[in-house]
PDB file of N, CA and C in Angstrom:
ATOM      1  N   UNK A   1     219.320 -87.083  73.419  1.00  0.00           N
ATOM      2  CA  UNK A   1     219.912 -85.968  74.106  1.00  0.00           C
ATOM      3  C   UNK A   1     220.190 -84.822  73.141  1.00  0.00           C
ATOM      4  N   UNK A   2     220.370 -85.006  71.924  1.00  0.00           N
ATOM      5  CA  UNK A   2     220.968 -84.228  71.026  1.00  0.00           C
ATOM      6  C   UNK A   2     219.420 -83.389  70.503  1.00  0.00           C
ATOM      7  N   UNK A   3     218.510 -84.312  70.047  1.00  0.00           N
ATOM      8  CA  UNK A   3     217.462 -84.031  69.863  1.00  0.00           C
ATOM      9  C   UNK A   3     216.599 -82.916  71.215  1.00  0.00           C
ATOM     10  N   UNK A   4     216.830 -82.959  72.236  1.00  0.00           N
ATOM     11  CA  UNK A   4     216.302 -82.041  73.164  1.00  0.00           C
ATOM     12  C   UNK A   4     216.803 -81.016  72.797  1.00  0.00           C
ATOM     13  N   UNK A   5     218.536 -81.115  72.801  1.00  0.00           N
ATOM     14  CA  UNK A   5     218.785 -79.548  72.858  1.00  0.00           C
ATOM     15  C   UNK A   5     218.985 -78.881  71.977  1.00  0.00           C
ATOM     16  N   UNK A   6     218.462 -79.614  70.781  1.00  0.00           N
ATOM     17  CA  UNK A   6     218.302 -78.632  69.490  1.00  0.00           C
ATOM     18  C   UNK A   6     216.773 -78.163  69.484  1.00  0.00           C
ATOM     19  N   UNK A   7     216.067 -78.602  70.735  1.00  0.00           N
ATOM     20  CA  UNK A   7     214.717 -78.102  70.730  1.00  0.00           C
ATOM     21  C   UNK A   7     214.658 -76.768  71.347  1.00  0.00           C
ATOM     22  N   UNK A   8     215.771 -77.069  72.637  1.00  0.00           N
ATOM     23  CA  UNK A   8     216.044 -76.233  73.443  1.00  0.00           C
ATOM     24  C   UNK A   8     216.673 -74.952  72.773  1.00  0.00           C
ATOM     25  N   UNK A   9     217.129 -74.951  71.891  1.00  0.00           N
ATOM     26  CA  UNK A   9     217.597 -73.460  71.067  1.00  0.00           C
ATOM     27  C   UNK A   9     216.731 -73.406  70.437  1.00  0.00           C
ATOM     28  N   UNK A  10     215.794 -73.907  69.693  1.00  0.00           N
ATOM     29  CA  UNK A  10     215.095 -73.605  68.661  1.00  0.00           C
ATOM     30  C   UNK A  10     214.005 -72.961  69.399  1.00  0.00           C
ATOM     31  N   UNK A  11     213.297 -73.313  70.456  1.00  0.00           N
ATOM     32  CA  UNK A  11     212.185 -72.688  71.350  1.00  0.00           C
ATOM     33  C   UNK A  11     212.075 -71.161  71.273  1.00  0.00           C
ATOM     34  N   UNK A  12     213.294 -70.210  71.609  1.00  0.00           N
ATOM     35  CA  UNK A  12     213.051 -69.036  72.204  1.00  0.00           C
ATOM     36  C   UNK A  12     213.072 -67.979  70.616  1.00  0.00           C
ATOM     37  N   UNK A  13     212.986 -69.153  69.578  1.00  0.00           N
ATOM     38  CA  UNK A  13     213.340 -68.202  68.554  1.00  0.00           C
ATOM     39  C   UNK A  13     211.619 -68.339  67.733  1.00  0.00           C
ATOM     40  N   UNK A  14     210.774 -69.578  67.848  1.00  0.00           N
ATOM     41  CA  UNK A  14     210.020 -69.909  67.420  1.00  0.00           C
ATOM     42  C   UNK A  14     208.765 -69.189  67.797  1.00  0.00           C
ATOM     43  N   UNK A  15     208.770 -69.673  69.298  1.00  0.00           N
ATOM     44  CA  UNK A  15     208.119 -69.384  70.699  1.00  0.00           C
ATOM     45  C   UNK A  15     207.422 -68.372  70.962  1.00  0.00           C
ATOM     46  N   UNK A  16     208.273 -67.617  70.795  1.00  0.00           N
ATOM     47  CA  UNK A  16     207.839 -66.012  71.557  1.00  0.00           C
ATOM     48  C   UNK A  16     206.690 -65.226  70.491  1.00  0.00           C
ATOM     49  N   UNK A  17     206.618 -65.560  69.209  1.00  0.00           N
ATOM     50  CA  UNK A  17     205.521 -65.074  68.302  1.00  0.00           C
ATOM     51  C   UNK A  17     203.701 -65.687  68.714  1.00  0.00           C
ATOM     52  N   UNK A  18     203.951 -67.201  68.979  1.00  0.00           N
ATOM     53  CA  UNK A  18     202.801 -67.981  69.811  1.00  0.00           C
ATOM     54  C   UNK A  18     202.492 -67.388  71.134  1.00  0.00           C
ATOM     55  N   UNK A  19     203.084 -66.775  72.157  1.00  0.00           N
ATOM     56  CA  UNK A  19     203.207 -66.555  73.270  1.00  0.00           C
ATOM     57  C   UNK A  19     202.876 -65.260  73.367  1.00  0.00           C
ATOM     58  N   UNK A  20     203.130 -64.004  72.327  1.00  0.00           N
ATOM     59  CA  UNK A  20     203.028 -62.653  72.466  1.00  0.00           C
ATOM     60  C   UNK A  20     201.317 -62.983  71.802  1.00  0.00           C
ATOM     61  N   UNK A  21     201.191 -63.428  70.642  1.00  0.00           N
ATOM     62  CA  UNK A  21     199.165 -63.787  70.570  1.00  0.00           C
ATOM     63  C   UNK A  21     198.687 -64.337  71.329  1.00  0.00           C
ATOM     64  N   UNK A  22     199.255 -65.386  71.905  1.00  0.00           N
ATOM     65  CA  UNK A  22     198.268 -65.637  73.635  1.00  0.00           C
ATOM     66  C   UNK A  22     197.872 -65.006  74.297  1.00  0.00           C
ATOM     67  N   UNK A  23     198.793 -64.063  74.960  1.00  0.00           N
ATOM     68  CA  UNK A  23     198.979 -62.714  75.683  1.00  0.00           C
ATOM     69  C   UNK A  23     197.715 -61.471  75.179  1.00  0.00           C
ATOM     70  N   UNK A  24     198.128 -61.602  73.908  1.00  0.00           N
ATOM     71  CA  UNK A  24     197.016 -60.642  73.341  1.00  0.00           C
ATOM     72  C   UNK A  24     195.566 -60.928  73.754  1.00  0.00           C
ATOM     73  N   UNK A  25     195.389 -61.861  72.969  1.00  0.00           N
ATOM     74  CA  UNK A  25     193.922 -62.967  72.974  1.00  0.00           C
ATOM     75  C   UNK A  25     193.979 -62.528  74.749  1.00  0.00           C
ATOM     76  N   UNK A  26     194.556 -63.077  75.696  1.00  0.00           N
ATOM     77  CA  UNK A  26     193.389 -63.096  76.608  1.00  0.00           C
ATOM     78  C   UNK A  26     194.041 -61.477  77.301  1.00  0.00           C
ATOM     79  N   UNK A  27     194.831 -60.716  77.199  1.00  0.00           N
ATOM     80  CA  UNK A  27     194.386 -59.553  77.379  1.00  0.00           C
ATOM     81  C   UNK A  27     193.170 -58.443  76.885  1.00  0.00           C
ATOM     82  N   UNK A  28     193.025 -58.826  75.898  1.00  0.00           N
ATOM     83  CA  UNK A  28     191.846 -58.675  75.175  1.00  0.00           C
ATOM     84  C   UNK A  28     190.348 -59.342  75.736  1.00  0.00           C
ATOM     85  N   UNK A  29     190.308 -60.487  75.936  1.00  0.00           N
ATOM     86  CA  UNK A  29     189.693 -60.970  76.364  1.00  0.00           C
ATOM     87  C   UNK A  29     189.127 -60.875  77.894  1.00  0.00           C
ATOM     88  N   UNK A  30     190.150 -60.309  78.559  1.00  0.00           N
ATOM     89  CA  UNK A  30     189.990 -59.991  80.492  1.00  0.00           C
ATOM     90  C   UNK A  30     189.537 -58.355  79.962  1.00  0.00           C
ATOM     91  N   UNK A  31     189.839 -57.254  78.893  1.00  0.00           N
ATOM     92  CA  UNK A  31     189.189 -55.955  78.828  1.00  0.00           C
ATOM     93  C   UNK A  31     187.452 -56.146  78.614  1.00  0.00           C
ATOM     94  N   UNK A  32     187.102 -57.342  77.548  1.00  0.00           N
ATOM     95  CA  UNK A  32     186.041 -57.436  77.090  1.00  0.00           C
ATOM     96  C   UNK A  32     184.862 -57.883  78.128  1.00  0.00           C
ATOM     97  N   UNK A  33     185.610 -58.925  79.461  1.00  0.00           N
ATOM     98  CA  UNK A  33     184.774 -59.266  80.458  1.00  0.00           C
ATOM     99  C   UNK A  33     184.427 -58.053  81.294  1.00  0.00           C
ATOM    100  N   UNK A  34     185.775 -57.046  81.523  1.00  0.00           N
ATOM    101  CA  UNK A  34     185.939 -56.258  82.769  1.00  0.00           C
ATOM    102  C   UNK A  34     185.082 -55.101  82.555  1.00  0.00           C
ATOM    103  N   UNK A  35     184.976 -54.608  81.016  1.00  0.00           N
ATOM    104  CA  UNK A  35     185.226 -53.214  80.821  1.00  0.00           C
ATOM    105  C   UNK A  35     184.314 -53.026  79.567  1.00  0.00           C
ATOM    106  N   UNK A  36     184.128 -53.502  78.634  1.00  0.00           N
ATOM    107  CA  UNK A  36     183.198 -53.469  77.465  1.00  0.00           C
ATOM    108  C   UNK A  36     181.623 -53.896  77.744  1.00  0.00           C
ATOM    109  N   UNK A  37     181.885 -55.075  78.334  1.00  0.00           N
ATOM    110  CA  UNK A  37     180.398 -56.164  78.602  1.00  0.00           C
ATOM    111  C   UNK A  37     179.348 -55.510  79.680  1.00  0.00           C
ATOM    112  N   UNK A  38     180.296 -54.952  80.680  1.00  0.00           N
ATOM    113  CA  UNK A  38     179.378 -54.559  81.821  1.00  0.00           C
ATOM    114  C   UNK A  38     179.098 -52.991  81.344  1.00  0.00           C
ATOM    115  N   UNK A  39     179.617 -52.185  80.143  1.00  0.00           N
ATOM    116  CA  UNK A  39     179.041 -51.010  79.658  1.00  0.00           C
ATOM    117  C   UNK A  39     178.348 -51.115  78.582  1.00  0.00           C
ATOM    118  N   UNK A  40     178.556 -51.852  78.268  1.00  0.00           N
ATOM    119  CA  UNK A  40     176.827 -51.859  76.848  1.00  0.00           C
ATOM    120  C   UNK A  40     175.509 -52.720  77.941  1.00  0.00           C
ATOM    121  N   UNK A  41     175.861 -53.532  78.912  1.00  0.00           N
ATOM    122  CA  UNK A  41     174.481 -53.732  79.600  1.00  0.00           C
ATOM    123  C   UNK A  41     173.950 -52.526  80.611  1.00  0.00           C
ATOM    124  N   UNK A  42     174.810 -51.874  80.791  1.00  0.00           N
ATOM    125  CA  UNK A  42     174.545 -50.634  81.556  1.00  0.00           C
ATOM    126  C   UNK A  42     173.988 -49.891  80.605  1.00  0.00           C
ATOM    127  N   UNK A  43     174.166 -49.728  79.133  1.00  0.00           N
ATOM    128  CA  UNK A  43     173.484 -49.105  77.821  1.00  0.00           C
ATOM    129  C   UNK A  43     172.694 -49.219  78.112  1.00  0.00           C
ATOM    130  N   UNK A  44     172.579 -50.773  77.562  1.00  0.00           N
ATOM    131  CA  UNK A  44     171.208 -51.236  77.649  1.00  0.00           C
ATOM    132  C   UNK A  44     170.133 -50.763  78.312  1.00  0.00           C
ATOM    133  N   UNK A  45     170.105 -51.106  79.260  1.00  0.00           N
ATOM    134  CA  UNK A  45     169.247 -51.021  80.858  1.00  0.00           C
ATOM    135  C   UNK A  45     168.769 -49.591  80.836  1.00  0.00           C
ATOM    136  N   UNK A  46     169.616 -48.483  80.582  1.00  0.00           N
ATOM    137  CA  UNK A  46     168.782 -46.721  80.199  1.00  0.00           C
ATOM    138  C   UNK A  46     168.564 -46.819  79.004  1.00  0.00           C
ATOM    139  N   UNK A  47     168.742 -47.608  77.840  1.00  0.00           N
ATOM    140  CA  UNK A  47     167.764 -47.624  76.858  1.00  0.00           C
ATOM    141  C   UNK A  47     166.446 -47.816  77.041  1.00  0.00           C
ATOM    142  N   UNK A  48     166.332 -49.074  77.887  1.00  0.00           N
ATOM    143  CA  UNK A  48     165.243 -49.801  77.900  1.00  0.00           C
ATOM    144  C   UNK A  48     164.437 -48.781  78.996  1.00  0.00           C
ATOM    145  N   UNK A  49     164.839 -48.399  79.881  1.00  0.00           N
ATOM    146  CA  UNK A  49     164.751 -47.114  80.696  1.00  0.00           C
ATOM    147  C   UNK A  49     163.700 -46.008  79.731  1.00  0.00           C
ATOM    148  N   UNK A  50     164.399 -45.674  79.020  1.00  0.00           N
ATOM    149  CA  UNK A  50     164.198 -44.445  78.614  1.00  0.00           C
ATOM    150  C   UNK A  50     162.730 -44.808  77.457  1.00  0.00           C
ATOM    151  N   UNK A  51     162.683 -45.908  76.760  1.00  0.00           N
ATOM    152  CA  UNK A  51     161.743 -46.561  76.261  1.00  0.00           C
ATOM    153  C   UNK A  51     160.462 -46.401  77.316  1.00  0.00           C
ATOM    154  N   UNK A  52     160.338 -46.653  78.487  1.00  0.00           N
ATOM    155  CA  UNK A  52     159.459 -47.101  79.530  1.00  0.00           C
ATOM    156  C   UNK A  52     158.907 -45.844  80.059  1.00  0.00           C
ATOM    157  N   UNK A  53     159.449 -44.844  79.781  1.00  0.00           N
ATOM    158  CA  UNK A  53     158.791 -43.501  80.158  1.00  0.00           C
ATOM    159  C   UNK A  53     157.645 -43.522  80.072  1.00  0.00           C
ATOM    160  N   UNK A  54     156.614 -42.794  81.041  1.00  0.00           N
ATOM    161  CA  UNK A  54     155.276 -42.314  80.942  1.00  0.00           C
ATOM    162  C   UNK A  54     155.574 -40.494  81.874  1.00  0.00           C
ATOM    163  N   UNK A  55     154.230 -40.538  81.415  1.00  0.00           N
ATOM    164  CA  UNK A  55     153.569 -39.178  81.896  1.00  0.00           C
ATOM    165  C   UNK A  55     153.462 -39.071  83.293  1.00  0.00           C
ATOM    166  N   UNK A  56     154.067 -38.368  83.848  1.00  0.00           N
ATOM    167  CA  UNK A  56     154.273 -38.501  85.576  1.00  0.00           C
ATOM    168  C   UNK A  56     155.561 -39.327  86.189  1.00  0.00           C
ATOM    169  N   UNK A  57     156.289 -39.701  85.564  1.00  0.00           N
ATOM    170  CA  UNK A  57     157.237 -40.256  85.679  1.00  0.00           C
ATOM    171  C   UNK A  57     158.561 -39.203  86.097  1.00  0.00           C
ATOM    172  N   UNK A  58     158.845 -39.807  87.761  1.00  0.00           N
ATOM    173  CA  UNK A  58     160.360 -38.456  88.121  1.00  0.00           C
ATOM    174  C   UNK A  58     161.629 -39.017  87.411  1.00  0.00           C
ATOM    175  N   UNK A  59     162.217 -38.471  87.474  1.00  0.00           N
ATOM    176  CA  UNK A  59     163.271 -38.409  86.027  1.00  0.00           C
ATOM    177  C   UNK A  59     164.643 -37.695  86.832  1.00  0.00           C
ATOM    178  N   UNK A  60     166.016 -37.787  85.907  1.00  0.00           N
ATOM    179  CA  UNK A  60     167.231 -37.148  86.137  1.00  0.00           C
ATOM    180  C   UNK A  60     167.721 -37.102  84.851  1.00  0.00           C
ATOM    181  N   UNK A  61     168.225 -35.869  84.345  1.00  0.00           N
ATOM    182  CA  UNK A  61     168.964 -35.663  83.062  1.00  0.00           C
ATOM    183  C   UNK A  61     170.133 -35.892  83.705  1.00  0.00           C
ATOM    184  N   UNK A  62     171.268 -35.979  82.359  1.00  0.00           N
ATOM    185  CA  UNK A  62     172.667 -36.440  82.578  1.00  0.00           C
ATOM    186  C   UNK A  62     173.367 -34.838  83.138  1.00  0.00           C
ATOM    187  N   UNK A  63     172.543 -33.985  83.087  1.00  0.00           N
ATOM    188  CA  UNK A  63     173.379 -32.562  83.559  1.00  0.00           C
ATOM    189  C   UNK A  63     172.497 -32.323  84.916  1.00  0.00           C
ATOM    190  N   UNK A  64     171.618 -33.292  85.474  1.00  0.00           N
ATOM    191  CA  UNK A  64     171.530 -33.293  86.665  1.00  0.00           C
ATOM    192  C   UNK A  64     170.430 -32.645  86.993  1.00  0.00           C
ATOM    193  N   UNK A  65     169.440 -32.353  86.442  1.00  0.00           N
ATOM    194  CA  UNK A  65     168.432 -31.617  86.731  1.00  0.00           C
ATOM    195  C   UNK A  65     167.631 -32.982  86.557  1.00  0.00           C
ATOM    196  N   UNK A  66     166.348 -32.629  88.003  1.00  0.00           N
ATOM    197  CA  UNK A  66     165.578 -33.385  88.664  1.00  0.00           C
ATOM    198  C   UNK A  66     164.036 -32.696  88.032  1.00  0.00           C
ATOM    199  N   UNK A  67     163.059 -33.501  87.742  1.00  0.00           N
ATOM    200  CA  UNK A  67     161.696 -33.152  87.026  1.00  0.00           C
ATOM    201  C   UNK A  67     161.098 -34.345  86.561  1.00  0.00           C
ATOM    202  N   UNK A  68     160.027 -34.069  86.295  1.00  0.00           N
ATOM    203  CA  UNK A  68     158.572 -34.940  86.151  1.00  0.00           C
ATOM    204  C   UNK A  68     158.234 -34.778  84.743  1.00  0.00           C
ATOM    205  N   UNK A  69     157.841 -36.141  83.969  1.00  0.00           N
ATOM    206  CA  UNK A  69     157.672 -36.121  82.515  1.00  0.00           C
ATOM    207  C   UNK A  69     156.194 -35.460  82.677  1.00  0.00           C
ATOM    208  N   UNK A  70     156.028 -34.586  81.700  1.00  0.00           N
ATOM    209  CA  UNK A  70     154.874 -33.774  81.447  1.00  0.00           C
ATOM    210  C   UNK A  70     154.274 -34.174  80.455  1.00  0.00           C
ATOM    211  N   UNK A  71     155.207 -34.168  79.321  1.00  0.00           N
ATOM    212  CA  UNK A  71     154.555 -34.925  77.652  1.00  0.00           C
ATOM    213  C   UNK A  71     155.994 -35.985  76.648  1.00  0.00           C
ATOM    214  N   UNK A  72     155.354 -36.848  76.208  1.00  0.00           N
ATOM    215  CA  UNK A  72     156.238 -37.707  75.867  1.00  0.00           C
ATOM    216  C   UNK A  72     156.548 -37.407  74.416  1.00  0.00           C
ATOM    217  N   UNK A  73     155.501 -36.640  74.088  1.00  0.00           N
ATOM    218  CA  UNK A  73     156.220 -36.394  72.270  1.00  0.00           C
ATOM    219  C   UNK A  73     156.090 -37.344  71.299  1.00  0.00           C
ATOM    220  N   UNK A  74     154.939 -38.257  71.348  1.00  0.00           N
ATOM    221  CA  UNK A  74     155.776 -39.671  70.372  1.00  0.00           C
ATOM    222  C   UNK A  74     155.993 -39.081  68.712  1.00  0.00           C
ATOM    223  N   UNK A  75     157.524 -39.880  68.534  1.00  0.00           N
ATOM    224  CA  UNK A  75     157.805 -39.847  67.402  1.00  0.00           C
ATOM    225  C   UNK A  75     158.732 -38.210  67.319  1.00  0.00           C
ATOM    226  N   UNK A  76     158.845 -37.647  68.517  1.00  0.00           N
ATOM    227  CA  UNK A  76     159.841 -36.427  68.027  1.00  0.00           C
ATOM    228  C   UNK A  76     161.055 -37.058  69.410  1.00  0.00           C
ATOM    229  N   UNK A  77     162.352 -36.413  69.330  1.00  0.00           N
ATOM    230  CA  UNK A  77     163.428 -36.717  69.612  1.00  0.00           C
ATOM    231  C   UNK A  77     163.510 -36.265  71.164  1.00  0.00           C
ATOM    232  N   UNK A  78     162.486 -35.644  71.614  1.00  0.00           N
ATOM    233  CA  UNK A  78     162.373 -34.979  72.952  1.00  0.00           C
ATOM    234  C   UNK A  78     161.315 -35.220  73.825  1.00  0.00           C
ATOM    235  N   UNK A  79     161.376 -34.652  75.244  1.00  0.00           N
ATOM    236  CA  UNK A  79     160.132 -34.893  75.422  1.00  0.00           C
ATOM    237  C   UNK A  79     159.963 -33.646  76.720  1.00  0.00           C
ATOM    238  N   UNK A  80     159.094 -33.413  76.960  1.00  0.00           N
ATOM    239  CA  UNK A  80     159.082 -32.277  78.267  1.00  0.00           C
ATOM    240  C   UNK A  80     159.153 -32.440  79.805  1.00  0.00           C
ATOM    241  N   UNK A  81     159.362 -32.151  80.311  1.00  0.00           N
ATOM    242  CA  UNK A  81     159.837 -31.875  81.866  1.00  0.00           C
ATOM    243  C   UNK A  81     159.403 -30.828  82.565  1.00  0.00           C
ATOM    244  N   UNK A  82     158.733 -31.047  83.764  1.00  0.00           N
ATOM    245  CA  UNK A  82     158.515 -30.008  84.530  1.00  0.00           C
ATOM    246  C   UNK A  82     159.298 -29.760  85.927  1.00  0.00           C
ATOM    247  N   UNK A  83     160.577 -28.713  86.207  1.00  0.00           N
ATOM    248  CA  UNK A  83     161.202 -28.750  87.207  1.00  0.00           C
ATOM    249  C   UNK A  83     160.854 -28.461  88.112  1.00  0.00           C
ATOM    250  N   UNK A  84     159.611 -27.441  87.983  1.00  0.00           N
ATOM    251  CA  UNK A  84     159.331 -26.413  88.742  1.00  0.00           C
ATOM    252  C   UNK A  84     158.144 -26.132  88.733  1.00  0.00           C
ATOM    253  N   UNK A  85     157.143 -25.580  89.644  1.00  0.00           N
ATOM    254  CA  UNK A  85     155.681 -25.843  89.381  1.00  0.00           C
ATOM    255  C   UNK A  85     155.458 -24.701  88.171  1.00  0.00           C
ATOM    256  N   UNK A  86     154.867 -25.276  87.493  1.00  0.00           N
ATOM    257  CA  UNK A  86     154.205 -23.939  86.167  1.00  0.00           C
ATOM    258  C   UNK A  86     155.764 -23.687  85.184  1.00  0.00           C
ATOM    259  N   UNK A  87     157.053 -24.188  85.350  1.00  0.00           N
ATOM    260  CA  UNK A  87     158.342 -24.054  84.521  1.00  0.00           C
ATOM    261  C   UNK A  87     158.310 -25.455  83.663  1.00  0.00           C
ATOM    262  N   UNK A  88     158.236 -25.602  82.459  1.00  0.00           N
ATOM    263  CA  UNK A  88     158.801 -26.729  81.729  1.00  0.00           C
ATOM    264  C   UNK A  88     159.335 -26.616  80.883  1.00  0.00           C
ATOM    265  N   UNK A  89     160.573 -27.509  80.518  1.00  0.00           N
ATOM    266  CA  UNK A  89     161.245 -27.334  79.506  1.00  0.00           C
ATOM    267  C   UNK A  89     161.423 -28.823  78.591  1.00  0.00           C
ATOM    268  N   UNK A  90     161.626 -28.319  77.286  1.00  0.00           N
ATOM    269  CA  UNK A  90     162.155 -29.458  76.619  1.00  0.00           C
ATOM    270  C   UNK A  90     163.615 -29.872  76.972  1.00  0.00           C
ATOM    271  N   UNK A  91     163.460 -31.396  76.792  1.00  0.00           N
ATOM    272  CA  UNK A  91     164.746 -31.960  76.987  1.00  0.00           C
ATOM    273  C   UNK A  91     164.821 -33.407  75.906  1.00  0.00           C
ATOM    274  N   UNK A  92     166.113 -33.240  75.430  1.00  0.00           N
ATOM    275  CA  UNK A  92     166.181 -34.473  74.610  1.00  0.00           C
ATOM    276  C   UNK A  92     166.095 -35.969  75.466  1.00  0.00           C
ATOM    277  N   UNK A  93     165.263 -36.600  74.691  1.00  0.00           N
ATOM    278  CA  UNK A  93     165.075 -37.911  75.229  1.00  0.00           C
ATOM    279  C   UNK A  93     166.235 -38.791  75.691  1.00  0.00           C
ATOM    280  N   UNK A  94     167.546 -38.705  75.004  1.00  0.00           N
ATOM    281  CA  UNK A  94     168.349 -38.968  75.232  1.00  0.00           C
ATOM    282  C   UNK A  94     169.330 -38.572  76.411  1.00  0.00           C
ATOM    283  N   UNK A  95     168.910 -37.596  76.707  1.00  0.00           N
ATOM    284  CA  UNK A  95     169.608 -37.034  78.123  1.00  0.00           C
ATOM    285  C   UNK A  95     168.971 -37.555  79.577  1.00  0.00           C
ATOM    286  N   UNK A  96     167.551 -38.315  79.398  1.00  0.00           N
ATOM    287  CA  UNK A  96     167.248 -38.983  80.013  1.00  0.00           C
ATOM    288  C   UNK A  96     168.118 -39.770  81.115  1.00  0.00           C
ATOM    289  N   UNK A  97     168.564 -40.129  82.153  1.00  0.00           N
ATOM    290  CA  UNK A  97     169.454 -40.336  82.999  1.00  0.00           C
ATOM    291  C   UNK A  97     168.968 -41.263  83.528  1.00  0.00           C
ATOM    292  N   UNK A  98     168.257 -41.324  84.765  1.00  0.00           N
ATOM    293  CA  UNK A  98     167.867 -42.239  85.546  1.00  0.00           C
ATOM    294  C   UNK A  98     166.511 -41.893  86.236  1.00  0.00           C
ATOM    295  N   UNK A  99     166.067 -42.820  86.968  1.00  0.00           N
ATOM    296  CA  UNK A  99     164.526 -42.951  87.737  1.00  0.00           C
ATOM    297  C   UNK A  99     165.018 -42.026  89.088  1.00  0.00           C
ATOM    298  N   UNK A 100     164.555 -40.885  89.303  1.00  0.00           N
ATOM    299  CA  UNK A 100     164.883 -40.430  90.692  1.00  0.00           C
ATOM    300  C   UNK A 100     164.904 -41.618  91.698  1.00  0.00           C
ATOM    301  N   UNK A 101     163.357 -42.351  92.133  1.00  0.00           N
ATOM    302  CA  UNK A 101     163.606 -43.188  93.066  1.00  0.00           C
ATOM    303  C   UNK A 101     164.794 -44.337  92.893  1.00  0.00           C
ATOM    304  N   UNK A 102     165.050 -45.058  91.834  1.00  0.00           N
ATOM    305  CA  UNK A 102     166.266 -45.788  92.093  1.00  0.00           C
ATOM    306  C   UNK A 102     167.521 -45.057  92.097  1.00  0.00           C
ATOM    307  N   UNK A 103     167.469 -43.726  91.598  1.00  0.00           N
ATOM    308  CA  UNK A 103     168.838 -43.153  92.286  1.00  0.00           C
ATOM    309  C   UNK A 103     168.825 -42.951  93.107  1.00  0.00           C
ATOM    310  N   UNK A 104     167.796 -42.270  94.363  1.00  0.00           N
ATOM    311  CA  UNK A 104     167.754 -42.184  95.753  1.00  0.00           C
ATOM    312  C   UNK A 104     168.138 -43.822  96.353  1.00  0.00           C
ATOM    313  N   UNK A 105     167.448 -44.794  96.171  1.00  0.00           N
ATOM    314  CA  UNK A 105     167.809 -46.056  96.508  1.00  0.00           C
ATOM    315  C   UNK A 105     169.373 -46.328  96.598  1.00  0.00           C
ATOM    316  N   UNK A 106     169.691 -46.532  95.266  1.00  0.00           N
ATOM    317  CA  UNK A 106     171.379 -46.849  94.904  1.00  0.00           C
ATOM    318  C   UNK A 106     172.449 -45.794  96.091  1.00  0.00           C
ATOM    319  N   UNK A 107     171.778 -44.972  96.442  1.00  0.00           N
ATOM    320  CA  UNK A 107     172.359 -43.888  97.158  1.00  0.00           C
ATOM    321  C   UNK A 107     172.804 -43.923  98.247  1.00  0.00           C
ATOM    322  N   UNK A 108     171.493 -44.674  98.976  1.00  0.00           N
ATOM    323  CA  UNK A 108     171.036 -44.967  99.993  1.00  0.00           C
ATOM    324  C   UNK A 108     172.002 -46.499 100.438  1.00  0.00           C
ATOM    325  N   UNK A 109     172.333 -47.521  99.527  1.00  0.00           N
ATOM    326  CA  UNK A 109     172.697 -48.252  99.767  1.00  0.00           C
ATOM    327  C   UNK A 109     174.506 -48.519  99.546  1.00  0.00           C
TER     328      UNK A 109
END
């Protein structure tokens, strides 16, 4: 009996240092499932995207302009776009956005 309740005081003084890194660990751990994991595969996926480009390919930059790959550039940081019949402009490869048709799709659904 004596032995319990010297456990029983000793707990809340010991305790709470084990209990606040638990806390951490899987708060940390519920950000990394929720919020980290599902945005680097979303990376991913317009990396691999943007890799897959060809010539004739409809396209969306991240500032929203809609156009057709004209020239791919290999080996420079850009590539061209045509918005408009006879208008093309360079655009960095990286601004690359999405496939018109699966954004119409995703849209749609």
């Amino acid at each position: 009996m004596l032995f319990i309740n010297l456990l029983q005081d000793a707990a809340p003084a010991g305790g709470g240092g084990i209990q606040l890194i638990i806390m951490l660990v899987l708060m940390f751990a519920i950000m990394y499932f929720f919020m980290i994991r599902p945005q680097r595969k979303r990376q991913k996926e317009v990396q691999e995207f943007r890799n897959r480009l060809e010539i004739g390919s409809k396209i969306i930059t991240s500032g929203g302009i809609y156009g057709v790959v004209k020239e791919l550039n290999v080996g420079e940081s850009y590539i061209t776009i045509e918005v408009s019949k006879g208008v093309n402009i360079k655009i960095d490869r990286n601004c690359v956005f999405a496939d018109q048709n699966q954004a119409a799709m995703s849209q749609q659904s």
